[in-house]
C-alpha atoms as a PDB file:
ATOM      1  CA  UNK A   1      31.020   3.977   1.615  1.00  0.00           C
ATOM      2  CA  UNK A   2      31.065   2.005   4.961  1.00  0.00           C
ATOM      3  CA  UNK A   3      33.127   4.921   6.588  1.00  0.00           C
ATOM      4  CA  UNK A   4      29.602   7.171   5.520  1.00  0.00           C
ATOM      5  CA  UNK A   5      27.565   4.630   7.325  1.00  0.00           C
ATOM      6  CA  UNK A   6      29.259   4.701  10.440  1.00  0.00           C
ATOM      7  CA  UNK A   7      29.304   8.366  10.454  1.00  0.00           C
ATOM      8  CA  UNK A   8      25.242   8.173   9.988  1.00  0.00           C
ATOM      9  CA  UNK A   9      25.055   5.400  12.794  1.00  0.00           C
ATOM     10  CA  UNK A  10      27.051   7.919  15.410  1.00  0.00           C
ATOM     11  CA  UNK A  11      24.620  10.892  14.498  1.00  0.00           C
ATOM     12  CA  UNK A  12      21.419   8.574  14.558  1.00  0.00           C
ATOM     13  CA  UNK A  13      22.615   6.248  17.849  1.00  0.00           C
ATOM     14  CA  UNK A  14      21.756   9.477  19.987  1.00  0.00           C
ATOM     15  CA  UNK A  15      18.276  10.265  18.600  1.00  0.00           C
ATOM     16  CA  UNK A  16      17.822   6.044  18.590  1.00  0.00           C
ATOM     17  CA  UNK A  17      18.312   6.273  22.198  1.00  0.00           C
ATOM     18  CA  UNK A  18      15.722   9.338  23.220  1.00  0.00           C
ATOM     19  CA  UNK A  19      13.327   7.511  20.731  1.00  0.00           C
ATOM     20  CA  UNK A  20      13.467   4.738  22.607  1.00  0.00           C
ATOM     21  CA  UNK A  21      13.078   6.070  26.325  1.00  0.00           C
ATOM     22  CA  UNK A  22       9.407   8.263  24.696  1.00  0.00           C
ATOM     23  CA  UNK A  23       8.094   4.693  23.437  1.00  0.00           C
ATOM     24  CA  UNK A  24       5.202   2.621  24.944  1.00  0.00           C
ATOM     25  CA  UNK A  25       7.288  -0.017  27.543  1.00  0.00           C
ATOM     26  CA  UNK A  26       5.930  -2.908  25.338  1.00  0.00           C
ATOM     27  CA  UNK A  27       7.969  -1.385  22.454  1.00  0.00           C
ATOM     28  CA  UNK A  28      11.523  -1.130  24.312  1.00  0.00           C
ATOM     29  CA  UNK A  29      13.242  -4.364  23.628  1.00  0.00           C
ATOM     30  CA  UNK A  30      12.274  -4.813  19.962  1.00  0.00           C
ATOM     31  CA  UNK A  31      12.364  -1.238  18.872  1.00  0.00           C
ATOM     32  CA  UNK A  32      15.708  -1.407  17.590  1.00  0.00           C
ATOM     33  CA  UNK A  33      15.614  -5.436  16.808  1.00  0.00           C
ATOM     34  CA  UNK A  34      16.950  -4.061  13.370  1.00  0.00           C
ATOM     35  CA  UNK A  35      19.961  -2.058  14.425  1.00  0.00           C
ATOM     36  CA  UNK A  36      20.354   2.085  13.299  1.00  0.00           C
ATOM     37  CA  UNK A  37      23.359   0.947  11.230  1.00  0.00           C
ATOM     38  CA  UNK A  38      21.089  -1.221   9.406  1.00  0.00           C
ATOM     39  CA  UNK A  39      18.267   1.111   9.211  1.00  0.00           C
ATOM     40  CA  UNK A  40      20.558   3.451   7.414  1.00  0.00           C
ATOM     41  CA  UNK A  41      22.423   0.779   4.953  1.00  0.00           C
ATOM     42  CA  UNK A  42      18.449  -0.606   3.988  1.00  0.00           C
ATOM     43  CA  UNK A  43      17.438   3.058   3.539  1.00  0.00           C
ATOM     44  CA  UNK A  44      19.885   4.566   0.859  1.00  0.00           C
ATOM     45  CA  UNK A  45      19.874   0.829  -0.615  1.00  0.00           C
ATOM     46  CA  UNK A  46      15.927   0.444  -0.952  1.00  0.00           C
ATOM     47  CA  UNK A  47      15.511   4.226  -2.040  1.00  0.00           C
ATOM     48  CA  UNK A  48      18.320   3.708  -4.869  1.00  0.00           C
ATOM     49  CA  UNK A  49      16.760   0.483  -6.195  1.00  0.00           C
ATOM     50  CA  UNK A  50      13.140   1.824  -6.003  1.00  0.00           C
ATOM     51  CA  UNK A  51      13.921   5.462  -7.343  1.00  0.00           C
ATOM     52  CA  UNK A  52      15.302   3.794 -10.473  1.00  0.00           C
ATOM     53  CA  UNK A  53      12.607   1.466 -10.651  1.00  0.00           C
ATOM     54  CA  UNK A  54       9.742   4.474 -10.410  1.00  0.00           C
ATOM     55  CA  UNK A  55      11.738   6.503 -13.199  1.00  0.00           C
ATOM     56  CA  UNK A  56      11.679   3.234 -15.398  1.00  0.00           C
ATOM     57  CA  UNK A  57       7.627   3.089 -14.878  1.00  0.00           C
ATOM     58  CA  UNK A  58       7.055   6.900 -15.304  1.00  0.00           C
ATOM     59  CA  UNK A  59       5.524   7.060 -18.484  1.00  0.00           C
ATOM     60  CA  UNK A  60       5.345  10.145 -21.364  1.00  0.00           C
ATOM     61  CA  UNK A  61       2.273  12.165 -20.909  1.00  0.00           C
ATOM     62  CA  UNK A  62       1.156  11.377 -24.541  1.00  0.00           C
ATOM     63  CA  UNK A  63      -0.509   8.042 -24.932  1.00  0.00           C
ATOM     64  CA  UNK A  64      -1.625   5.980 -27.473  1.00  0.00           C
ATOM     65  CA  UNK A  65      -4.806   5.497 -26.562  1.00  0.00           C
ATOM     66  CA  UNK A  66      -7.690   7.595 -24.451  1.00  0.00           C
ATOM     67  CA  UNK A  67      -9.656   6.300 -21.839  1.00  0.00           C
ATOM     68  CA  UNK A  68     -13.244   6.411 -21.581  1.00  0.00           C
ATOM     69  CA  UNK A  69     -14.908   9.730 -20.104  1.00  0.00           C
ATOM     70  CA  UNK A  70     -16.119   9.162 -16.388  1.00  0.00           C
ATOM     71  CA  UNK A  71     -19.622   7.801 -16.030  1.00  0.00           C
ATOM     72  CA  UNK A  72     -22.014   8.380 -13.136  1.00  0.00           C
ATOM     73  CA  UNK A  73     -21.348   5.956 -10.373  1.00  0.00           C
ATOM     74  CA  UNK A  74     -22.987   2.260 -10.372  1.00  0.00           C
ATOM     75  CA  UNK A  75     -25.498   1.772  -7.545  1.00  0.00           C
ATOM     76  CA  UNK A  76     -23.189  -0.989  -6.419  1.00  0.00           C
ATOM     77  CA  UNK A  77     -20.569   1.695  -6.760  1.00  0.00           C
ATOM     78  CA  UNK A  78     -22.603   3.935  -4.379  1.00  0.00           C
ATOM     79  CA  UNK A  79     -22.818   1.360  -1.984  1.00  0.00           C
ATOM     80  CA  UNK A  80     -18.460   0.230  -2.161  1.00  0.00           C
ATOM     81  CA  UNK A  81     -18.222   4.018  -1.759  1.00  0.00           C
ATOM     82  CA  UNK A  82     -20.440   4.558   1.330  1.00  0.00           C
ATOM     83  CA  UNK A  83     -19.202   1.075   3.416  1.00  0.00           C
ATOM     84  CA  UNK A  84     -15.663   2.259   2.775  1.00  0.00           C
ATOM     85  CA  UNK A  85     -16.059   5.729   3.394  1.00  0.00           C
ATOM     86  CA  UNK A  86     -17.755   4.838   6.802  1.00  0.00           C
ATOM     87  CA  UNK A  87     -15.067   2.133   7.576  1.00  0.00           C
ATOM     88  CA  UNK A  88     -12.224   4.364   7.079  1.00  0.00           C
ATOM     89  CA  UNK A  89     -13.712   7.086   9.648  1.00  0.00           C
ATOM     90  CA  UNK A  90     -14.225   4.268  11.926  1.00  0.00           C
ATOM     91  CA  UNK A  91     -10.470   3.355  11.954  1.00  0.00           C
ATOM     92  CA  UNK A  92      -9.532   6.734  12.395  1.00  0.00           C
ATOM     93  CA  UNK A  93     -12.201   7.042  15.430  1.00  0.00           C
ATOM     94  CA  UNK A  94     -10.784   3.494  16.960  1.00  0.00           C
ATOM     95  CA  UNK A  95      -6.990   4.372  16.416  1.00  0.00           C
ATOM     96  CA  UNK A  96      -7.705   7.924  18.512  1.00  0.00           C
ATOM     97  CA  UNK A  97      -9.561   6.227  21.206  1.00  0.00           C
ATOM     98  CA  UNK A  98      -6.251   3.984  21.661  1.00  0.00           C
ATOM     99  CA  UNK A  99      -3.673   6.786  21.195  1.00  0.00           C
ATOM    100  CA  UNK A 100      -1.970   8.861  19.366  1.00  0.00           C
ATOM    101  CA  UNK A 101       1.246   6.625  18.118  1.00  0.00           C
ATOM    102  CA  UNK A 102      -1.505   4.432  17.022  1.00  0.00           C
ATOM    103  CA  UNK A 103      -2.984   6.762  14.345  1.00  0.00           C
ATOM    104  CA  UNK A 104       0.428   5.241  12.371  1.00  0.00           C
ATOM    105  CA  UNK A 105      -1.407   2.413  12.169  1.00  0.00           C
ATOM    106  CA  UNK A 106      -3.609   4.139   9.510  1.00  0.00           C
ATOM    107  CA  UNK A 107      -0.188   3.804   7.463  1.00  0.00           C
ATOM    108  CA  UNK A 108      -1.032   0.007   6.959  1.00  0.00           C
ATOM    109  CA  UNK A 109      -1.309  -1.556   3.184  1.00  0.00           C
ATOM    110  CA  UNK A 110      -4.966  -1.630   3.453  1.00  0.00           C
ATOM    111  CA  UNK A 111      -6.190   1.300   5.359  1.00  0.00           C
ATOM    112  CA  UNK A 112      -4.017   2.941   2.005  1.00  0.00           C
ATOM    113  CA  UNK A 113      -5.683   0.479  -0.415  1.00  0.00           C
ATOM    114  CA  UNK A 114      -9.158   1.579   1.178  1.00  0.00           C
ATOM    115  CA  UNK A 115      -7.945   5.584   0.171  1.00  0.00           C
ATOM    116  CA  UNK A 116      -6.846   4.680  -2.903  1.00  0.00           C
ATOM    117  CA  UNK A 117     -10.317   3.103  -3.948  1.00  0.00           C
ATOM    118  CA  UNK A 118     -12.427   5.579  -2.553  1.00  0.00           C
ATOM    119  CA  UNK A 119     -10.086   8.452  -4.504  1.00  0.00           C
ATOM    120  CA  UNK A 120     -11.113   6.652  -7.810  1.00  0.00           C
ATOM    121  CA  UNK A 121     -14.751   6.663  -6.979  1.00  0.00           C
ATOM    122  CA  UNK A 122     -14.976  10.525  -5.999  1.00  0.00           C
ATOM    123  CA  UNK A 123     -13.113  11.950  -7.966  1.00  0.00           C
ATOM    124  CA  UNK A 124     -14.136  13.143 -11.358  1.00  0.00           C
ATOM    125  CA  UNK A 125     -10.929  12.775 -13.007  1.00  0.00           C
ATOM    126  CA  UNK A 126     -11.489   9.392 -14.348  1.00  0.00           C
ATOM    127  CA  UNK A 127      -7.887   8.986 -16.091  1.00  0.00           C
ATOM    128  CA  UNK A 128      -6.237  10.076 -12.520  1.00  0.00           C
ATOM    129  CA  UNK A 129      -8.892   7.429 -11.177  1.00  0.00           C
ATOM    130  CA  UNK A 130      -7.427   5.040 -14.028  1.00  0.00           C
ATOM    131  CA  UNK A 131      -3.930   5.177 -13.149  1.00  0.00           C
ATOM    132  CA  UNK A 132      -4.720   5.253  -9.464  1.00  0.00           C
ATOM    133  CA  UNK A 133      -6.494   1.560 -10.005  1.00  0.00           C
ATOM    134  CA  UNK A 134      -3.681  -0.258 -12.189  1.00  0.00           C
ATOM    135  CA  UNK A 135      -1.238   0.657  -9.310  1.00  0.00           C
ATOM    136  CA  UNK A 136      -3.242   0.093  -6.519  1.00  0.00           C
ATOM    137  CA  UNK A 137      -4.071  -3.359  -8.403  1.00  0.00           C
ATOM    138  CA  UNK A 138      -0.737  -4.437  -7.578  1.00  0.00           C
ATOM    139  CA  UNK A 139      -1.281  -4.945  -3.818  1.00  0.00           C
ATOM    140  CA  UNK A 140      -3.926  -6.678  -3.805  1.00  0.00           C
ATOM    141  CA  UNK A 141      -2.082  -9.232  -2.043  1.00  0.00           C
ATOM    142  CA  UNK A 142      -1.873  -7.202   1.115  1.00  0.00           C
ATOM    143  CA  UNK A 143      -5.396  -7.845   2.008  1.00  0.00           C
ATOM    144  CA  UNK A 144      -5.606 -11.689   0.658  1.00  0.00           C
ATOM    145  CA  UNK A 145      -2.880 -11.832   3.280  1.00  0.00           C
ATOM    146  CA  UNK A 146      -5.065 -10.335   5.792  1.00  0.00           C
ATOM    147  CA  UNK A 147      -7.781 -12.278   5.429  1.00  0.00           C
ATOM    148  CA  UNK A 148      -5.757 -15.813   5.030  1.00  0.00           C
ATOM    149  CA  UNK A 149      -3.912 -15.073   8.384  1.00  0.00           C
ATOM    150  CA  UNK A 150      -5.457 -12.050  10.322  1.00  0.00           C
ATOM    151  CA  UNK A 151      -3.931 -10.598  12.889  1.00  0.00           C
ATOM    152  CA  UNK A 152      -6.403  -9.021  15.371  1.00  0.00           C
ATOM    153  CA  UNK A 153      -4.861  -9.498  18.917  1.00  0.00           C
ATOM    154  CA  UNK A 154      -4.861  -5.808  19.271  1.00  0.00           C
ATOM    155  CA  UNK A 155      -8.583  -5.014  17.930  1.00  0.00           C
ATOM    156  CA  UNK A 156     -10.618  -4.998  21.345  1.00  0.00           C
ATOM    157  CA  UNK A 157     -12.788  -2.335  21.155  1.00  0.00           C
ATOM    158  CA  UNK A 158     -16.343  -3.250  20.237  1.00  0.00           C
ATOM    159  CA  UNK A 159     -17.215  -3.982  17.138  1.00  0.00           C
ATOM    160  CA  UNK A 160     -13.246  -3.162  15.839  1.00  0.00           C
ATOM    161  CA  UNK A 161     -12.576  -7.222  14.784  1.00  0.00           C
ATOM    162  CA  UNK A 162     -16.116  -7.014  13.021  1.00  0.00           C
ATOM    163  CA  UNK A 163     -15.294  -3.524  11.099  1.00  0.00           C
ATOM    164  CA  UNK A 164     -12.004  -5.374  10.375  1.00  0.00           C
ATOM    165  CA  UNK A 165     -13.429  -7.920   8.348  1.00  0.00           C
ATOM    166  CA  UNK A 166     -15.467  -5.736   6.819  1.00  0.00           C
ATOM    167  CA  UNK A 167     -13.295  -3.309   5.683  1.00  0.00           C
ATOM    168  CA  UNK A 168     -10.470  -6.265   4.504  1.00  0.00           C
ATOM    169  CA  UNK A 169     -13.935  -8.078   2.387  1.00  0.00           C
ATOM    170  CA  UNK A 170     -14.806  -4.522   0.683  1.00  0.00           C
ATOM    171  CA  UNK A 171     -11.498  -3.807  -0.348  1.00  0.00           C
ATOM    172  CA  UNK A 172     -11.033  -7.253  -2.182  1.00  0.00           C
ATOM    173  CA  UNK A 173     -14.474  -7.287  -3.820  1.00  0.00           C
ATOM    174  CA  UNK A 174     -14.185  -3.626  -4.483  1.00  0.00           C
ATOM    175  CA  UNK A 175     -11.109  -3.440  -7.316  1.00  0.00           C
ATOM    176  CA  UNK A 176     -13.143  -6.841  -8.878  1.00  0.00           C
ATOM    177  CA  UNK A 177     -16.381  -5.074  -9.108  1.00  0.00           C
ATOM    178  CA  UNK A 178     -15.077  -2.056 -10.580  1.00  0.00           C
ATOM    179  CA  UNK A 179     -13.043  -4.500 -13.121  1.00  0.00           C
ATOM    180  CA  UNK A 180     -15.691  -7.076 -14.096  1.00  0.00           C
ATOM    181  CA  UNK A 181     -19.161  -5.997 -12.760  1.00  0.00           C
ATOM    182  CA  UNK A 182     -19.386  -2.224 -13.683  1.00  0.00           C
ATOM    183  CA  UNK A 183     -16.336  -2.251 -15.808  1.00  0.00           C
ATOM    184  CA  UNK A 184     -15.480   1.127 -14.904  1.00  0.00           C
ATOM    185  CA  UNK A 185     -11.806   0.440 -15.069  1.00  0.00           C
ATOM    186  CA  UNK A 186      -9.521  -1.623 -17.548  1.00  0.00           C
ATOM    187  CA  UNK A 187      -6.764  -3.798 -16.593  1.00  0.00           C
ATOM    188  CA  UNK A 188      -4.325  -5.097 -19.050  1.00  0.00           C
ATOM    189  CA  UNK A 189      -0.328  -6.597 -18.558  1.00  0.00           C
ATOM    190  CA  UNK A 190       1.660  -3.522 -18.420  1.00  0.00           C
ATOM    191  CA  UNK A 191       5.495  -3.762 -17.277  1.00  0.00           C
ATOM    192  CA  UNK A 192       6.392  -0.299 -16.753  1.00  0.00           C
ATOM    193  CA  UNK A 193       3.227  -0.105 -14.357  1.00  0.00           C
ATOM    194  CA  UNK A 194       4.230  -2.682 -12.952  1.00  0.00           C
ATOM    195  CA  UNK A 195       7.975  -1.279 -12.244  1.00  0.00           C
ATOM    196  CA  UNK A 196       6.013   1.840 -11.281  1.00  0.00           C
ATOM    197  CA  UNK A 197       3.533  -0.085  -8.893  1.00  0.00           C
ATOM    198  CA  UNK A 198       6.814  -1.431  -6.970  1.00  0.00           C
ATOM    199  CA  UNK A 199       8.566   1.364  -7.124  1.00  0.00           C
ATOM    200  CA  UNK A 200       6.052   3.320  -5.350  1.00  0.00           C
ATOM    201  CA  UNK A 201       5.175   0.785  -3.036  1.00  0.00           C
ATOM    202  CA  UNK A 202       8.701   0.636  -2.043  1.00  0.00           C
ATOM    203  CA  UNK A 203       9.566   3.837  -1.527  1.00  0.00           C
ATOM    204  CA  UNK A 204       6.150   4.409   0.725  1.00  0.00           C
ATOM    205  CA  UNK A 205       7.653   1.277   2.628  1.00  0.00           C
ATOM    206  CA  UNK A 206      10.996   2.809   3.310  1.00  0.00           C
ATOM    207  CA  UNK A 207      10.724   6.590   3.021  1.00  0.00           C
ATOM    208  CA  UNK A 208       7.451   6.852   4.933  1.00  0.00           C
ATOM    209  CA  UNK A 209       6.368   3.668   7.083  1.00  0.00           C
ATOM    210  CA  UNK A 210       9.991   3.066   8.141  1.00  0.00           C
ATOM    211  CA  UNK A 211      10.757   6.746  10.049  1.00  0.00           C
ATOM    212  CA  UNK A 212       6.650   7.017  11.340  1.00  0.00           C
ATOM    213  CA  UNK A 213       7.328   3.328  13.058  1.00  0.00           C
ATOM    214  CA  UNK A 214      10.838   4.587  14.260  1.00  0.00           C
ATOM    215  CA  UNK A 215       9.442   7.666  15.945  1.00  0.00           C
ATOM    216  CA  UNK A 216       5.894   6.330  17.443  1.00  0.00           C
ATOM    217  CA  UNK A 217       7.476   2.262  18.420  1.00  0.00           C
ATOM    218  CA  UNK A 218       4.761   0.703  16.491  1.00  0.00           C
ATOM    219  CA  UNK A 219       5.027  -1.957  14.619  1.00  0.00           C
ATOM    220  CA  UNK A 220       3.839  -0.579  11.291  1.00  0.00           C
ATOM    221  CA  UNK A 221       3.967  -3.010   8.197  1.00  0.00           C
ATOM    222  CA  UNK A 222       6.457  -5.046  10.365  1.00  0.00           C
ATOM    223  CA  UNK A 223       9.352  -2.179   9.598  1.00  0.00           C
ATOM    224  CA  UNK A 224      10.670  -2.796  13.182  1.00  0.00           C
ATOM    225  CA  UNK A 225      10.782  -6.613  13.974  1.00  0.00           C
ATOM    226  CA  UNK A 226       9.558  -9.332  11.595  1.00  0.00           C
ATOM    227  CA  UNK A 227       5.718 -10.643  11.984  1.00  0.00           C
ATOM    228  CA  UNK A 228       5.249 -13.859  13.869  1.00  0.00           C
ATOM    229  CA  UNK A 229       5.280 -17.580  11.994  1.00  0.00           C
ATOM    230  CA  UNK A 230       8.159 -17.119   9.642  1.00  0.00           C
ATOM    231  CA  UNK A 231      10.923 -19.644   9.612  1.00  0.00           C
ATOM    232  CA  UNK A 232      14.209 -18.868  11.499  1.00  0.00           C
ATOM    233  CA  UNK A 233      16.516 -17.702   9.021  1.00  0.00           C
ATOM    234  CA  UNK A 234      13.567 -15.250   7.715  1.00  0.00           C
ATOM    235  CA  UNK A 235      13.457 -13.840  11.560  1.00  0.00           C
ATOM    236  CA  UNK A 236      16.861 -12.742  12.103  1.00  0.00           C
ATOM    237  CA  UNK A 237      17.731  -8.484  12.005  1.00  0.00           C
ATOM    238  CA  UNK A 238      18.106  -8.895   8.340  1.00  0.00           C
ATOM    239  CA  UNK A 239      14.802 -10.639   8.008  1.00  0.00           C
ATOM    240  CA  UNK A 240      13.379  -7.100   5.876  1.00  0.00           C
ATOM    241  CA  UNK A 241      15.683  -8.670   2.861  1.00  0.00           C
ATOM    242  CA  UNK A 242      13.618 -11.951   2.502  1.00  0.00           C
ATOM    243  CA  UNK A 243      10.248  -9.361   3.243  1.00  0.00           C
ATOM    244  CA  UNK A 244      10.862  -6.789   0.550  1.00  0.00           C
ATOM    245  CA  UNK A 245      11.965  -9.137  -2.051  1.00  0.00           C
ATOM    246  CA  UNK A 246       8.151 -11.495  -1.464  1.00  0.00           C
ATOM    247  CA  UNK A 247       6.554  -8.226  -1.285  1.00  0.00           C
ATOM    248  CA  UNK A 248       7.677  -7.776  -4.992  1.00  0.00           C
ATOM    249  CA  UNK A 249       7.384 -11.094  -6.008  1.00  0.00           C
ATOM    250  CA  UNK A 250       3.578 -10.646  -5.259  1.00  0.00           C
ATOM    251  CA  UNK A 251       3.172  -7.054  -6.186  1.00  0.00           C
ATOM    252  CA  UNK A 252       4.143  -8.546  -9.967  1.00  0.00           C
ATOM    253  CA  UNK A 253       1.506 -11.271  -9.724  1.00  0.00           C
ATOM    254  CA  UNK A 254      -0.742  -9.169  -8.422  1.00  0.00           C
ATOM    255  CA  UNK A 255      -0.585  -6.618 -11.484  1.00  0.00           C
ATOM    256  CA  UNK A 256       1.207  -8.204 -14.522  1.00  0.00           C
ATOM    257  CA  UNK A 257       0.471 -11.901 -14.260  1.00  0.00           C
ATOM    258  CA  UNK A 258      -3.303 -11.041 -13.004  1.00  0.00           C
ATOM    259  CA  UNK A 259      -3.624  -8.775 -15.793  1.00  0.00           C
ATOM    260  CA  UNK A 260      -2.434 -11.476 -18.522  1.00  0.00           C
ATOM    261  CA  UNK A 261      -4.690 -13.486 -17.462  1.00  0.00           C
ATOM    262  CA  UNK A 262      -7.769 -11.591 -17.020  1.00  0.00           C
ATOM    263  CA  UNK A 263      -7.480  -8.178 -18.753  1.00  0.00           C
ATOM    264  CA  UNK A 264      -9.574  -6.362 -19.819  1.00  0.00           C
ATOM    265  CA  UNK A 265     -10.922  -4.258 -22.728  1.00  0.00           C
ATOM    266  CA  UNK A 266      -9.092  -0.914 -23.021  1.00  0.00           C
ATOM    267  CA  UNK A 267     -10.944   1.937 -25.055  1.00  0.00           C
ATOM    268  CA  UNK A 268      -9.072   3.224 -28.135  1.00  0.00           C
ATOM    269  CA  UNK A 269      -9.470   6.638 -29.662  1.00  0.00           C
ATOM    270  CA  UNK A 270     -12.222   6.107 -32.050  1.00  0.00           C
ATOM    271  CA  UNK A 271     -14.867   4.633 -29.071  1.00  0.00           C
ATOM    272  CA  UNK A 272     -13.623   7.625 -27.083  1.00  0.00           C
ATOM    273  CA  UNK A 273     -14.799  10.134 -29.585  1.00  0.00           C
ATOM    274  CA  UNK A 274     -17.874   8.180 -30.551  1.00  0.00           C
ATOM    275  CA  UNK A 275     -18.287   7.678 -26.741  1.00  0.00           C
ATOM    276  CA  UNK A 276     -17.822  11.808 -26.500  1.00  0.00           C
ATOM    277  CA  UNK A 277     -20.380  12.608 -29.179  1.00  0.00           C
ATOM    278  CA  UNK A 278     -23.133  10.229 -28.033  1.00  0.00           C
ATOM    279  CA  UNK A 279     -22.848  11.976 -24.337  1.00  0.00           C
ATOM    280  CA  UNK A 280     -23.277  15.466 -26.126  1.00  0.00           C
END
């Protein structure tokens, strides 16, 4: 198996080199802080372990119980709709102004939390909207993290540090609004979608953040050198190790141990077809 990775390494070394000689100059000496041996040992590795956990969390398409038929939108649902909806065109407006390779940015946990919410408030498939939310539940932590220690050395356009915090408020009020203010979605412990939730998250980590930060130099979810403030023996070329496994550790809090502790009522059959006649 090693013998495959150095065969991988040779064929990627080349390409490494060319991507590094197209970067930004800032981006030179840490761009390959992990080495492409590495990259290619944490790739097949993550993408084993998270494949196996998404096909453990896939559920049957028969359920045991129906979810409630969408309702027309809250007006505090209006208003988490249109302040996210306007955010999320101002990102994309501020990462163009500051080029291209930055438009990976929009790749970021909570730029992908903000599209998540906004799918389950325009769309009219409320049990896609449903199983959009329980996942999406589970990363929470991303922006807690952002808010706790923000890092906003690179927002200096006007007004981008102040859509920043707006966009990182909204998107932690938003899932608790929909949960306990206009109860439009459940939440209750689930371990399959919580193996689902990580599995996903995982494989977006690996599969897609990893090669868009590889070809553009950025930085994106910390895929190419480790963030700033963590101890020594978390910042060394292996440091994506100690990163994944928190990252999991708090994706499970997130969405099991939240939900035992706070879930919510989930509609059976019967209220569904009572629900169904009373609409007609």
């Amino acid at each position: 198996m090693e013998a495959v990775f150095d065969v991988l390494a040779m064929v990627v070394e080349p390409l490494a080199g060319l991507l590094v000689m197209i970067q930004p100059t800032d981006s030179h000496e840490k761009h390959f802080f992990v080495k492409p041996h590495s990259h290619i040992f944490e790739f097949f590795v993550a993408n084993l372990i998270f494949i196996t956990l998404t096909f453990w969390g896939i559920k049957p398409k028969s359920r045991s119980y129906a979810i409630v038929q969408a309702k027309p939108l809250h007006p505090v649902e209006h208003i988490l709709r249109f302040v996210l909806t306007i955010n999320l065109i101002l990102q994309v407006v501020y990462k163009t102004i500051r080029g291209w390779r930055v438009l990976g940015y929009m790749l970021q946990p909570c730029h992908v939390a903000t599209t998540c919410y906004l799918y389950t408030l325009y769309t009219k498939d409320h049990n896609k909207a449903q199983r959009v939310f329980e996942i999406s539940f589970h990363y929470m932590f991303f922006t807690i993290l952002a808010i706790l220690v923000p890092d906003l050395s690179q927002l200096q356009l006007p007004y981008e540090q102040t859509n920043f915090w707006v966009q990182h408020w909204f998107i932690l009020l938003t899932p608790l609004c929909l949960l306990f203010y206009t109860k439009r979605f459940h939440l209750v412990p689930d371990f399959k979608n919580s193996l689902l939730a990580i599995g996903i998250g995982g494989l977006f980590h690996f599969d897609v953040q990893l090669p868009v930060a590889l070809i553009t130099g950025i930085n994106v979810n910390y895929m190419l050198w480790p963030p700033p403030g963590l101890p020594s023996f978390a910042s060394q070329p292996n440091y994506r190790y100690y990163l994944t496994a928190g990252i999991v550790t708090l994706a499970f809090l997130s969405g099991y141990v939240f939900a035992a502790f706070f879930k919510t009522h989930r509609p059976n059959k019967e209220e569904t077809v009572h629900n169904s006649k009373k609409k007609n």
